[in-house]
C-alpha atoms as a PDB file:
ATOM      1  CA  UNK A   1      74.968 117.555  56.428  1.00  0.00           C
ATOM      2  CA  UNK A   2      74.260 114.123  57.684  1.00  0.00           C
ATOM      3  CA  UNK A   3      72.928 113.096  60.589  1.00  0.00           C
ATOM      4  CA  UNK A   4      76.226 111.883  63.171  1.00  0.00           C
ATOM      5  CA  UNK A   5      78.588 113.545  61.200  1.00  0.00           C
ATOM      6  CA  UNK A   6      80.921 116.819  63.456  1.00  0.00           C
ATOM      7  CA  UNK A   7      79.974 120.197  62.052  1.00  0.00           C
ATOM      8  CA  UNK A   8      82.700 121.986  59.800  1.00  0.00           C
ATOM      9  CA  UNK A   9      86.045 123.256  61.535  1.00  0.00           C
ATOM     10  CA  UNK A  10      85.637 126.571  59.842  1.00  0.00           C
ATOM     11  CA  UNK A  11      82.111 127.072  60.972  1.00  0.00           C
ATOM     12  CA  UNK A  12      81.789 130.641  62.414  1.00  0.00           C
ATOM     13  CA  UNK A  13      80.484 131.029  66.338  1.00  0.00           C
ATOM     14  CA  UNK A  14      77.109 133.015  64.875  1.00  0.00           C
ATOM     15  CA  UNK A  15      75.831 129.758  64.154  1.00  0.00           C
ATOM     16  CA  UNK A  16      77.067 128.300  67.027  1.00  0.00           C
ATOM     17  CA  UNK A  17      75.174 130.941  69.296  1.00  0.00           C
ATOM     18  CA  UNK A  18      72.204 132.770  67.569  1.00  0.00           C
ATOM     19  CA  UNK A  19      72.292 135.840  69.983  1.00  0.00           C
ATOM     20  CA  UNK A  20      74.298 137.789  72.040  1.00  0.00           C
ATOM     21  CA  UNK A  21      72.822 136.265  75.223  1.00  0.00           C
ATOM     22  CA  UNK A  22      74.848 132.650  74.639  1.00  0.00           C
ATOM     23  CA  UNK A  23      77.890 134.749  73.238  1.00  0.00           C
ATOM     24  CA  UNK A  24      77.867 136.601  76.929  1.00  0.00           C
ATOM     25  CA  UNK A  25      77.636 133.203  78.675  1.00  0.00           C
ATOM     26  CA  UNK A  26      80.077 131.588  76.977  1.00  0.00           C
ATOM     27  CA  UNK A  27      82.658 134.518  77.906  1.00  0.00           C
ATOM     28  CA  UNK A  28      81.564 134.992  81.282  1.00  0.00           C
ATOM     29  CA  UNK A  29      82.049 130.912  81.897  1.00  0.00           C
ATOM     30  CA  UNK A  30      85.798 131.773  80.455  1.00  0.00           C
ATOM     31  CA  UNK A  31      86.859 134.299  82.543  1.00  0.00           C
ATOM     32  CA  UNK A  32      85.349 132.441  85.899  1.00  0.00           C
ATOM     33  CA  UNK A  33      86.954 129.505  84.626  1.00  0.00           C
ATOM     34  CA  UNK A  34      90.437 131.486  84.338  1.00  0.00           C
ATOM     35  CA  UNK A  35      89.803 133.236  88.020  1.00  0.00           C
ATOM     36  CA  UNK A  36      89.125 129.960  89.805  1.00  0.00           C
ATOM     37  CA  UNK A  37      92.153 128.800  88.503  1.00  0.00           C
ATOM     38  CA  UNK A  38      94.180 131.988  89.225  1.00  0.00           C
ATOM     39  CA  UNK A  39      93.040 131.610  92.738  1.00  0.00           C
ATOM     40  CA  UNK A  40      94.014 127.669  93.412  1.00  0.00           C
ATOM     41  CA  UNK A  41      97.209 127.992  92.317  1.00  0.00           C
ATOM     42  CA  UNK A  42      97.540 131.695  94.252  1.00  0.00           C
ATOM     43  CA  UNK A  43      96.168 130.048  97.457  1.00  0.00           C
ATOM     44  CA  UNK A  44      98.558 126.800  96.895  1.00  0.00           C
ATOM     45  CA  UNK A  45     101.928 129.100  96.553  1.00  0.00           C
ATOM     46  CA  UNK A  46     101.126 131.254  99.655  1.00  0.00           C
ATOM     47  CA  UNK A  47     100.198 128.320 101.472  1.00  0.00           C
ATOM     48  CA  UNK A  48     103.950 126.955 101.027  1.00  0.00           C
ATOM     49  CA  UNK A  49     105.441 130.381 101.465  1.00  0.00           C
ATOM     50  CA  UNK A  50     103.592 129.923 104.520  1.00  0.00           C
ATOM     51  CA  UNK A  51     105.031 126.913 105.554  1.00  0.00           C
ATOM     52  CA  UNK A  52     108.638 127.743 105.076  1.00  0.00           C
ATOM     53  CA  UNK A  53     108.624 130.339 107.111  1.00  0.00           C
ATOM     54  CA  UNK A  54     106.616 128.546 109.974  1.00  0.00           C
ATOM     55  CA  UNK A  55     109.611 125.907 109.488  1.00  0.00           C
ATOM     56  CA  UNK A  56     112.483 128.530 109.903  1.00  0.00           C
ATOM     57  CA  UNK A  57     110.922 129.595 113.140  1.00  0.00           C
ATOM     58  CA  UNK A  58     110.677 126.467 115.169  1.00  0.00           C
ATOM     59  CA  UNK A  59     113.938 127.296 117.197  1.00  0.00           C
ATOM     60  CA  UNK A  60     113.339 130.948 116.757  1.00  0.00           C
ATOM     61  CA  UNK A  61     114.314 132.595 120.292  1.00  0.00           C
ATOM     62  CA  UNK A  62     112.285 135.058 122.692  1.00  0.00           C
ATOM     63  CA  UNK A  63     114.928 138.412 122.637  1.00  0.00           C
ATOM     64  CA  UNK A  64     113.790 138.722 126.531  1.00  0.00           C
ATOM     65  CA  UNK A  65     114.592 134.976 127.291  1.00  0.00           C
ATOM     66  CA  UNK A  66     118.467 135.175 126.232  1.00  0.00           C
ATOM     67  CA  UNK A  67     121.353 135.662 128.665  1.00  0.00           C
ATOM     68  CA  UNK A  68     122.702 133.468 131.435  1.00  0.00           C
ATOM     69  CA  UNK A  69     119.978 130.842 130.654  1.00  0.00           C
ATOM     70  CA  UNK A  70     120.628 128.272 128.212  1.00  0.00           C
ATOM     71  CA  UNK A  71     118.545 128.196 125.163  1.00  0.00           C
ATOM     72  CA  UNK A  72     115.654 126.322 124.995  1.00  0.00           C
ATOM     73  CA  UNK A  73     114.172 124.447 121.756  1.00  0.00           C
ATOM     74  CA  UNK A  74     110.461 124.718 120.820  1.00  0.00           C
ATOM     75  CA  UNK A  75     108.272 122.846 118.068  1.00  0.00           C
ATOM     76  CA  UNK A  76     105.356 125.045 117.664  1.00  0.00           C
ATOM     77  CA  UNK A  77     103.352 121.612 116.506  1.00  0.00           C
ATOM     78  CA  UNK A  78     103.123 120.331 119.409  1.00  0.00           C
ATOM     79  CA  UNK A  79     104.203 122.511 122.545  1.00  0.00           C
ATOM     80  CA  UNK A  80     102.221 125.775 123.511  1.00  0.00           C
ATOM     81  CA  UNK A  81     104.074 128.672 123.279  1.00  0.00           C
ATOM     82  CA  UNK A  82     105.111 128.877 126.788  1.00  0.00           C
ATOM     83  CA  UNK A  83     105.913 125.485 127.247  1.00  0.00           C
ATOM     84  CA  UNK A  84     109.582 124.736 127.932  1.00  0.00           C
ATOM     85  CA  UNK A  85     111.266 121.401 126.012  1.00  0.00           C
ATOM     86  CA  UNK A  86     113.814 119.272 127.905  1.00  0.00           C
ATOM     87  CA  UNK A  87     116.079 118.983 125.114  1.00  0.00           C
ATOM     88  CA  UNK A  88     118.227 122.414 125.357  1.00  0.00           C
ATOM     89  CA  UNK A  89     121.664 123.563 123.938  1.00  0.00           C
ATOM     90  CA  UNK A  90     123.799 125.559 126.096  1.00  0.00           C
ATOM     91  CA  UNK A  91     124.709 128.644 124.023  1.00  0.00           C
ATOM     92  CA  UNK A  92     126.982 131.601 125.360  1.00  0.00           C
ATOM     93  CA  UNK A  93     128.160 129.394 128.548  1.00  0.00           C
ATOM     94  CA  UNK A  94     131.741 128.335 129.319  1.00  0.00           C
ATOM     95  CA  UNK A  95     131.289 124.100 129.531  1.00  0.00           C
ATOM     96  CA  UNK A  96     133.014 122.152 132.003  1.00  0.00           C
ATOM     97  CA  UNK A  97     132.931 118.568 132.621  1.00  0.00           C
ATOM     98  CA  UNK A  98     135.178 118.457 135.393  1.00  0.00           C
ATOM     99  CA  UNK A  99     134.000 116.989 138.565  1.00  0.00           C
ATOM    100  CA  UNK A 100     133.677 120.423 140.608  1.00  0.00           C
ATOM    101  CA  UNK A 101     130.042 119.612 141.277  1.00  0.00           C
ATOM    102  CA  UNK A 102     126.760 120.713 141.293  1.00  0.00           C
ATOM    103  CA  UNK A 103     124.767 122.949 144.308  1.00  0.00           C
ATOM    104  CA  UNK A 104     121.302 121.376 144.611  1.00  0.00           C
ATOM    105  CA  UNK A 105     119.249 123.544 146.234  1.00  0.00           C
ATOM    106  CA  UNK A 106     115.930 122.018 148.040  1.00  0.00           C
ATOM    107  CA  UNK A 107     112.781 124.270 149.149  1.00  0.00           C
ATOM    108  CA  UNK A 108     109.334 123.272 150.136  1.00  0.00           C
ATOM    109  CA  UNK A 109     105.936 125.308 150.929  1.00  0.00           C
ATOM    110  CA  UNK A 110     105.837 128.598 149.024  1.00  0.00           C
ATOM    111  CA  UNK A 111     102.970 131.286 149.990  1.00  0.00           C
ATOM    112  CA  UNK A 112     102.466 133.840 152.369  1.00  0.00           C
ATOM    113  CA  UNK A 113     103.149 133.872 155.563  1.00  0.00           C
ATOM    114  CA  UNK A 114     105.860 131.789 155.825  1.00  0.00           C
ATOM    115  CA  UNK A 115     105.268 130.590 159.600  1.00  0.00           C
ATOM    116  CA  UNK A 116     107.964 127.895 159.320  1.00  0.00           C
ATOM    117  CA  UNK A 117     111.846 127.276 158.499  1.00  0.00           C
ATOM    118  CA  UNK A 118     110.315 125.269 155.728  1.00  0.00           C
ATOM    119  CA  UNK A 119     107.712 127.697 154.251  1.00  0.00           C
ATOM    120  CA  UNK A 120     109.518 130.682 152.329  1.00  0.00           C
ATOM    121  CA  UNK A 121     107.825 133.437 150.817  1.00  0.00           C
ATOM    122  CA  UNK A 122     107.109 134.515 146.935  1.00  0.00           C
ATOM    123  CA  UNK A 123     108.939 137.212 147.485  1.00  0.00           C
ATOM    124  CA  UNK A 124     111.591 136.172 148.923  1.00  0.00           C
ATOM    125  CA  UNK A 125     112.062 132.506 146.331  1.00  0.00           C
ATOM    126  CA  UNK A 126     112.142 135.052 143.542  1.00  0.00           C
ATOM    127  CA  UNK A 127     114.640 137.512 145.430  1.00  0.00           C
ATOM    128  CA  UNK A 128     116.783 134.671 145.507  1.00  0.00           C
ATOM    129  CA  UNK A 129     116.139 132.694 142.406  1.00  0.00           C
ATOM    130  CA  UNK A 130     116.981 136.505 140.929  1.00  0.00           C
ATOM    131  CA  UNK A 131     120.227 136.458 142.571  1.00  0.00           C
ATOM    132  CA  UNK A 132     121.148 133.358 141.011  1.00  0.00           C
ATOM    133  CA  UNK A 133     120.191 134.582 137.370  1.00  0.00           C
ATOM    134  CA  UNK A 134     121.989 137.363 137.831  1.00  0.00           C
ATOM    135  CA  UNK A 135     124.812 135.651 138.958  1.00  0.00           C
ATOM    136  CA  UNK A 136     125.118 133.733 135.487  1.00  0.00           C
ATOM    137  CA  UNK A 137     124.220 130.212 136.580  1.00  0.00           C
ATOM    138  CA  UNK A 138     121.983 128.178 134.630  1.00  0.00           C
ATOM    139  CA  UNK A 139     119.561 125.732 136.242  1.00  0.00           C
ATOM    140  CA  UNK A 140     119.664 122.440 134.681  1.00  0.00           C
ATOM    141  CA  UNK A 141     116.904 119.432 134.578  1.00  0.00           C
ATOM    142  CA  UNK A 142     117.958 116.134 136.276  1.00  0.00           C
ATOM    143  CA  UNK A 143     118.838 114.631 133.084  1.00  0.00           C
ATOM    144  CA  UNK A 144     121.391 117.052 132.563  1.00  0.00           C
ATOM    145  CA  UNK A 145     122.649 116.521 135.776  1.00  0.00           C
ATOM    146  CA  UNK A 146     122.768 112.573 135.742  1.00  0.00           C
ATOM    147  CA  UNK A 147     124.292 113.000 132.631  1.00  0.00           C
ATOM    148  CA  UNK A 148     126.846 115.295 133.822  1.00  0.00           C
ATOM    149  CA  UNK A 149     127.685 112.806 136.714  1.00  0.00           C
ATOM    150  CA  UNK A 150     127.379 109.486 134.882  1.00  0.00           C
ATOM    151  CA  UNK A 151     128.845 110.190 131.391  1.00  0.00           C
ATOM    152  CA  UNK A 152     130.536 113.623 132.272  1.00  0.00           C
ATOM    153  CA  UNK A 153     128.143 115.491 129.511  1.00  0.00           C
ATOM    154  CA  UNK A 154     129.368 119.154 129.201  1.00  0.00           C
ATOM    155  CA  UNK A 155     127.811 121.493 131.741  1.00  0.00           C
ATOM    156  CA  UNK A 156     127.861 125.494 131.953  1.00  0.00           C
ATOM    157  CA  UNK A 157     130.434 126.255 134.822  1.00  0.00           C
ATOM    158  CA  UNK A 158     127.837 127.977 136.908  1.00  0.00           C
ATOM    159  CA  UNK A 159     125.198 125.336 137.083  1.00  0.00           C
ATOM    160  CA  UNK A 160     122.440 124.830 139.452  1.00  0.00           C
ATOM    161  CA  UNK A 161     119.998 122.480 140.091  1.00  0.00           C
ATOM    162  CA  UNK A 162     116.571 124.062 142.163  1.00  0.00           C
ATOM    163  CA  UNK A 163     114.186 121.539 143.650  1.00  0.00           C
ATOM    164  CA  UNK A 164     111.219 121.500 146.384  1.00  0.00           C
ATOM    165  CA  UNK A 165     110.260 118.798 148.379  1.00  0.00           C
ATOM    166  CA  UNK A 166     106.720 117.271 149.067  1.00  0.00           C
ATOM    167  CA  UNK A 167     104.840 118.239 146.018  1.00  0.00           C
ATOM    168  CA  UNK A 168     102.538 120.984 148.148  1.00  0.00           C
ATOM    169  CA  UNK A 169     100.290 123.208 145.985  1.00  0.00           C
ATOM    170  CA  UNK A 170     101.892 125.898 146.918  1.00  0.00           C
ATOM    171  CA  UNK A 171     104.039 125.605 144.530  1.00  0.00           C
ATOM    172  CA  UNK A 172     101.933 125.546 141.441  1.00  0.00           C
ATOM    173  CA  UNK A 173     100.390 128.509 142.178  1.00  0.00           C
ATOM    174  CA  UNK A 174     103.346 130.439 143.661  1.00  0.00           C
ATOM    175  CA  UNK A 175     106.460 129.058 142.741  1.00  0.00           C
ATOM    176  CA  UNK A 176     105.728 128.098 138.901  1.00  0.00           C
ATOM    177  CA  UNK A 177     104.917 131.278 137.726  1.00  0.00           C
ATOM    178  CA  UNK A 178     108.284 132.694 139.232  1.00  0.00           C
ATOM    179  CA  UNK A 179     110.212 129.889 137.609  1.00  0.00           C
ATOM    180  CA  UNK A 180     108.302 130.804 134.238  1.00  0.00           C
ATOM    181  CA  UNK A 181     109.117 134.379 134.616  1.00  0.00           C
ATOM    182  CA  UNK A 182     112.896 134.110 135.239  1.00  0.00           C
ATOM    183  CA  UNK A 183     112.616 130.964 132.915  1.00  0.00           C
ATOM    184  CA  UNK A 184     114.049 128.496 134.989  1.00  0.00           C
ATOM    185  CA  UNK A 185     113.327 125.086 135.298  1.00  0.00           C
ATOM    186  CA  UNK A 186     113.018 123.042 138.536  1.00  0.00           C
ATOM    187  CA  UNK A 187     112.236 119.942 139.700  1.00  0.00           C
ATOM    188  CA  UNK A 188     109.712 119.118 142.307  1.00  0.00           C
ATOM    189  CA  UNK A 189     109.601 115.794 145.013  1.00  0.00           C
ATOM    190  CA  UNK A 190     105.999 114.385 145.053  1.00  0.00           C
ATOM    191  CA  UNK A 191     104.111 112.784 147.853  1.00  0.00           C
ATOM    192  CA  UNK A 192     101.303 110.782 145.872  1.00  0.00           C
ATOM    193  CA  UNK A 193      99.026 110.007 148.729  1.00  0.00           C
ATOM    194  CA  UNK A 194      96.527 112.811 148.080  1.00  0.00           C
ATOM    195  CA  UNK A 195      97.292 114.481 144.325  1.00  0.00           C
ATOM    196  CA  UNK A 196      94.016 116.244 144.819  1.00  0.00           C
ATOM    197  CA  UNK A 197      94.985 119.906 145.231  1.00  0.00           C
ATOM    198  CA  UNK A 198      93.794 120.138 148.293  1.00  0.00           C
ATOM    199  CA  UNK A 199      97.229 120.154 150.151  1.00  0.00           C
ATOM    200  CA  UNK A 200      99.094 117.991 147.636  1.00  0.00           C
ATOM    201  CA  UNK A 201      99.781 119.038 144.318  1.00  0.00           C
ATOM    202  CA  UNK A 202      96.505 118.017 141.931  1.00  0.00           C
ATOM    203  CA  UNK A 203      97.117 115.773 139.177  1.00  0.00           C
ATOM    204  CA  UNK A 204      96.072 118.687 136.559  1.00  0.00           C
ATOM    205  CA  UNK A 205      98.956 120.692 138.366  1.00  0.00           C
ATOM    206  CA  UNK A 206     101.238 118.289 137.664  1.00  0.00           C
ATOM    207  CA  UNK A 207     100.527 117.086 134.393  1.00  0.00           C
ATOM    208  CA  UNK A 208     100.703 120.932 132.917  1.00  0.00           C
ATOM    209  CA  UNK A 209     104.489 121.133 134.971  1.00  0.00           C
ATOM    210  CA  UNK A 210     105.711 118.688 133.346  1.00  0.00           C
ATOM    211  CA  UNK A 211     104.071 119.228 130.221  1.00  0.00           C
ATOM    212  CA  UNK A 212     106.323 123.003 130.433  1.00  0.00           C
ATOM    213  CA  UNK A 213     109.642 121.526 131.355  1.00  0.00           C
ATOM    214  CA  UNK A 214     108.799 121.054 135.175  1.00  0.00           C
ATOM    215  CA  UNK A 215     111.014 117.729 136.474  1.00  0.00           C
ATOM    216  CA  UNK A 216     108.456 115.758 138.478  1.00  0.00           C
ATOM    217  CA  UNK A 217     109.876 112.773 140.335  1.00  0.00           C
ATOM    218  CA  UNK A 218     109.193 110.683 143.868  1.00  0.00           C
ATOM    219  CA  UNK A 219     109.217 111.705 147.680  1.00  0.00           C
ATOM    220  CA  UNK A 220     107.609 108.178 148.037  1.00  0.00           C
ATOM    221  CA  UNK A 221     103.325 107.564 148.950  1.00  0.00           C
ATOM    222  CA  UNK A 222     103.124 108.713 152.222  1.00  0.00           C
ATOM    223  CA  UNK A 223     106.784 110.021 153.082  1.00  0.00           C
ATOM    224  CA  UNK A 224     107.516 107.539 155.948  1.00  0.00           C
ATOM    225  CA  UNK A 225     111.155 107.751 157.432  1.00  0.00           C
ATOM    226  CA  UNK A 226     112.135 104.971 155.162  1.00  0.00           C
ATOM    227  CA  UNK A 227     114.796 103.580 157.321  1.00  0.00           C
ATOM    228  CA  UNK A 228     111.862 102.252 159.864  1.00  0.00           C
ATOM    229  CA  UNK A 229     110.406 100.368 157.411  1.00  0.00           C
ATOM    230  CA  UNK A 230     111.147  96.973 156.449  1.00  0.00           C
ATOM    231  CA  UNK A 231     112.893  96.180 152.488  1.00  0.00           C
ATOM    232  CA  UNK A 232     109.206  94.885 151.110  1.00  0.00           C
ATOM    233  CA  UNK A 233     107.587  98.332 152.491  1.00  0.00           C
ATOM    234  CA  UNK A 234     110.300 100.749 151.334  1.00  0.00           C
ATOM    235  CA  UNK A 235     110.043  99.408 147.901  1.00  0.00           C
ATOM    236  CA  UNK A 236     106.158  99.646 147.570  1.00  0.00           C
ATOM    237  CA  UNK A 237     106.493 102.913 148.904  1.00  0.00           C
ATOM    238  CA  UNK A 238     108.673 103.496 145.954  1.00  0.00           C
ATOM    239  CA  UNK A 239     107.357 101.785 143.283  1.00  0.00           C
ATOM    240  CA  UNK A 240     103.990 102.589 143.920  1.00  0.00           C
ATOM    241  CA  UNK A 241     104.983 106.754 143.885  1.00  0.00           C
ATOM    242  CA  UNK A 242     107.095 105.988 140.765  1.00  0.00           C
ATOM    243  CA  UNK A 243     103.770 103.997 138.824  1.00  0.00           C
ATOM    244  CA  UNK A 244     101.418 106.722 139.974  1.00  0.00           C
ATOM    245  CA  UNK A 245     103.410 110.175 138.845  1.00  0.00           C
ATOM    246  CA  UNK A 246     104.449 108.296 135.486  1.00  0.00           C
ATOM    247  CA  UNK A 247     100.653 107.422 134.736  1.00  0.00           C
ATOM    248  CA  UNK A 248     100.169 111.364 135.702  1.00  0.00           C
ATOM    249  CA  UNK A 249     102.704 112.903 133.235  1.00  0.00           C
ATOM    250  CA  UNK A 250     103.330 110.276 130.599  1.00  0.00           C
ATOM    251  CA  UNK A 251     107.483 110.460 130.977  1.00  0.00           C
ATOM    252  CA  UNK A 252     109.725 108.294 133.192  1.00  0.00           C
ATOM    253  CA  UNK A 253     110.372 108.555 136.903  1.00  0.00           C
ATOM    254  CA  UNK A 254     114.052 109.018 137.152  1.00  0.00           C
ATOM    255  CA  UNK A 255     114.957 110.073 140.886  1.00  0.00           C
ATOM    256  CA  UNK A 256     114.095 110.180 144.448  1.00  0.00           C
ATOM    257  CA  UNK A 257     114.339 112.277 147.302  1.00  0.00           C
ATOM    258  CA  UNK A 258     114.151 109.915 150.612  1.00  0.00           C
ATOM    259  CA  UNK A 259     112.119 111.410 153.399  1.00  0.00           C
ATOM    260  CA  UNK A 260     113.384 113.626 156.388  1.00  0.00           C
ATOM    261  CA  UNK A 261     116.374 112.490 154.436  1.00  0.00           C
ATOM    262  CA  UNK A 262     115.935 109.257 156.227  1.00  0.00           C
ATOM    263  CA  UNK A 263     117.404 106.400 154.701  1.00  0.00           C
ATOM    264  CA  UNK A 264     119.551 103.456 155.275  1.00  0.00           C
ATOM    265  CA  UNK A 265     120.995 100.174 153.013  1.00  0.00           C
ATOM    266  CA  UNK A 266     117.711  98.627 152.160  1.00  0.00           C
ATOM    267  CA  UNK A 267     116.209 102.320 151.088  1.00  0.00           C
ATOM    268  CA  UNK A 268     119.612 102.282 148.477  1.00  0.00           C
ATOM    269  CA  UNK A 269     118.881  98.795 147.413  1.00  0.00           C
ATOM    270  CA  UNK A 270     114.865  99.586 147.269  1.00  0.00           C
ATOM    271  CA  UNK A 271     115.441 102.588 145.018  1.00  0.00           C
ATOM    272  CA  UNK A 272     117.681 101.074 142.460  1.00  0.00           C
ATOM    273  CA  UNK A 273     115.626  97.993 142.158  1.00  0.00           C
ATOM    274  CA  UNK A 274     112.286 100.315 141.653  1.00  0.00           C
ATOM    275  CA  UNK A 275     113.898 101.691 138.828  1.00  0.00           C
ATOM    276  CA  UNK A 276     115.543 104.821 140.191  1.00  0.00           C
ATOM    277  CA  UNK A 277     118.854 106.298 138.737  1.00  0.00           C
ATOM    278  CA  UNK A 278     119.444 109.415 141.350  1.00  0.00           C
ATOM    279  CA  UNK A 279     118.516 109.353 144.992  1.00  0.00           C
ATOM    280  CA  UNK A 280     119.104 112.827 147.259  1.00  0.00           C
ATOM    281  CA  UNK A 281     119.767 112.737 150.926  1.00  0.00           C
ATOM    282  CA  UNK A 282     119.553 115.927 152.796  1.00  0.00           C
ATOM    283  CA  UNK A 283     123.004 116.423 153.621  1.00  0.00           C
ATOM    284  CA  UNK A 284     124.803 119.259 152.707  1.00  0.00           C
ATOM    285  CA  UNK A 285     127.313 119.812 149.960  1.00  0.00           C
ATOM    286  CA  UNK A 286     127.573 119.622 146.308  1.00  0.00           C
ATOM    287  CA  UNK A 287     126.009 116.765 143.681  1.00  0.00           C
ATOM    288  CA  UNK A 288     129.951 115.377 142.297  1.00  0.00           C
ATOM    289  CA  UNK A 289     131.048 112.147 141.197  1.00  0.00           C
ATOM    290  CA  UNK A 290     132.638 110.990 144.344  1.00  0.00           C
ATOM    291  CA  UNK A 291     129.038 110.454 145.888  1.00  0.00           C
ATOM    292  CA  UNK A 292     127.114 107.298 145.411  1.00  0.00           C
ATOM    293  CA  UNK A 293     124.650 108.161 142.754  1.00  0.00           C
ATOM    294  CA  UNK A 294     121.570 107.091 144.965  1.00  0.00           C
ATOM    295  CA  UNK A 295     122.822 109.210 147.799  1.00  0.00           C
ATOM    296  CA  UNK A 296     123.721 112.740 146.529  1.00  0.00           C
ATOM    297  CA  UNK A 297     123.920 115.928 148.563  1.00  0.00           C
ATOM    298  CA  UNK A 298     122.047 118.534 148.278  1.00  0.00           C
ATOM    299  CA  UNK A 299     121.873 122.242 149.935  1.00  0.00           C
ATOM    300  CA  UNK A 300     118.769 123.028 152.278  1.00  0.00           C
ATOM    301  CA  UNK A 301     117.349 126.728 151.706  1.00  0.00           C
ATOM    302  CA  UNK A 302     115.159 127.885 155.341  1.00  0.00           C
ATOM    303  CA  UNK A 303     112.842 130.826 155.048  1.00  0.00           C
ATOM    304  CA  UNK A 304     115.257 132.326 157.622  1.00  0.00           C
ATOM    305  CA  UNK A 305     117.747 132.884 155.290  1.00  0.00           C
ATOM    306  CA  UNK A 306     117.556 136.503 154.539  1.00  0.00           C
ATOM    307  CA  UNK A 307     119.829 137.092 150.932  1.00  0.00           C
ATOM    308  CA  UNK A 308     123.113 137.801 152.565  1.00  0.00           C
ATOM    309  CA  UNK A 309     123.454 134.591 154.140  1.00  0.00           C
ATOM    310  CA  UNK A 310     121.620 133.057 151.215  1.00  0.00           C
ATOM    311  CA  UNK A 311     124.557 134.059 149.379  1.00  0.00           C
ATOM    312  CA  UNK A 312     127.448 133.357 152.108  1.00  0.00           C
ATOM    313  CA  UNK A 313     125.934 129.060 151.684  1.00  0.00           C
ATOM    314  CA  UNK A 314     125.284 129.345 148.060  1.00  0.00           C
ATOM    315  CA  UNK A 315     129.406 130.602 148.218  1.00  0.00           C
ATOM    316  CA  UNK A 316     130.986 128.494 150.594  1.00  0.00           C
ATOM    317  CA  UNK A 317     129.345 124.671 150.202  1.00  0.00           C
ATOM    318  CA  UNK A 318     131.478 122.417 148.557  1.00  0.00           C
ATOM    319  CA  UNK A 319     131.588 118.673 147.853  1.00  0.00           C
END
């Protein structure tokens, strides 16, 4: 045979390999050959079984979390499993979109002992929020309400709105878990002189709030009675409060709730020029259309309440 030239097709493998030893390689290299590529292509098919299934669960639905309470989307890429999404579909509910109103309850401290009107117990918030969940209402985020009010969005016809004014810590460490329990969401009024968690919410309270579906939104820096204060103070008091919690938890700074429920025509005028949509007094009676959308009532809740007349001003507010 000449040099360069390819051996004959029809040459047998004995030349090829003079003993058994190559013969074995060869058919060992084969058959790892023909695993490794069983295995890729395994590993590639369950990998997209995999992901379909992952896909059909992102709106999947805790059993225990279903009944009076709306529905409430998750995307396991980027929320934690109990984090709570704004964006919500009201399933099971009877929608209204008249203009019946909405009861806005307001609280404050929560821990034990509750030694003022304005300090109610854990025991007794969840007695009450329990009431309320039993009772069939759902408790809606201020979006939902402004957009029940401003562009008469569907509602459930037992709606509720739960908030707490001040921002204390309290009510990370005693009211949140109740709200998480019942799964509720809430909305809570921030003082942002001292986010420190001293006193004051801290800022890592408040960022993981909001992060679950918590509203946070302005009570102002220092909660001054606002209608003592000249225009130019009033609105650094509210821009400044706005800026700060919207730094905090990444999302816009919607509403207000004016101190001591202290307010007057500059306070208005202040909030809507800081950038405010919804401003709540502390008079009583029910969020509607026929009240100016920067002064909307709300219902206060004292720790002296005990559940029966809980119930009787939950029954007999109105607009």
């Amino acid at each position: 045979m000449l040099k360069g030239t390819l051996p004959p097709r029809n040459i047998s493998y004995k030349r090829l390999f003079k003993n058994k030893t190559s013969l074995s390689i060869l058919v060992f290299s084969l058959l790892f050959v023909m695993f490794s590529i069983y295995l890729i292509t395994h590993n590639i098919s369950y990998k997209n079984s995999i992901a379909s299934n992952h896909g059909s669960d992102n709106t999947s639905i805790d059993e225990n979390h279903v009944g009076s309470e709306n529905i409430l989307k998750k995307d396991p890429s980027n929320v934690d499993k109990s984090t709570l999404q704004n964006e919500r579909s009201f399933n099971n509910s009877n929608l209204i979109t008249d203009n019946r109103g909405v009861p806005v309850l307001y609280y404050h401290s929560v821990r034990e002992p509750a030694e003022n009107e304005v300090t109610i117990t854990p025991e007794n918030l969840r007695i009450q929020l329990e009431y309320i969940k039993n009772q069939g209402y759902t408790t809606l985020t201020l979006d939902e309400l402004k957009n029940y009010l401003l562009n008469n969005s569907p509602i459930p016809e037992k709606s509720i709105v739960i908030t707490f004014d001040d921002g204390y810590m309290d009510n990370y460490y005693n009211a949140f878990p109740i709200l998480k329990n019942l799964n509720m969401v809430a909305t809570i009024f921030c003082i942002t002189s001292d986010l420190d968690g001293s006193y004051y919410l801290s800022k890592e309270a408040i960022k993981e709030m909001s992060d679950y579906g918590i509203d946070i939104e302005s009570h102002t820096v220092s909660h001054p009675k606002l209608n003592q204060l000249p225009y130019d103070k009033q609105l650094n008091e509210l821009k400044e409060s706005k800026e700060t919690l919207e730094s905090i938890t990444g999302k816009k700074v919607e509403a207000v709730a004016y101190p001591f429920g202290d307010f007057n025509d500059d306070s208005v005028i202040a909030a809507k020029n800081s950038g405010y949509t919804l401003a709540f007094t502390t008079k009583r009676g029910l969020s509607d259309r026929d009240d100016n959308i920067l002064k909307l009532d709300r219902i206060y809740i004292s720790s002296k309440y005990d559940i029966n007349t809980f119930k009787e001003v939950l029954a007999q507010t109105k607009k």
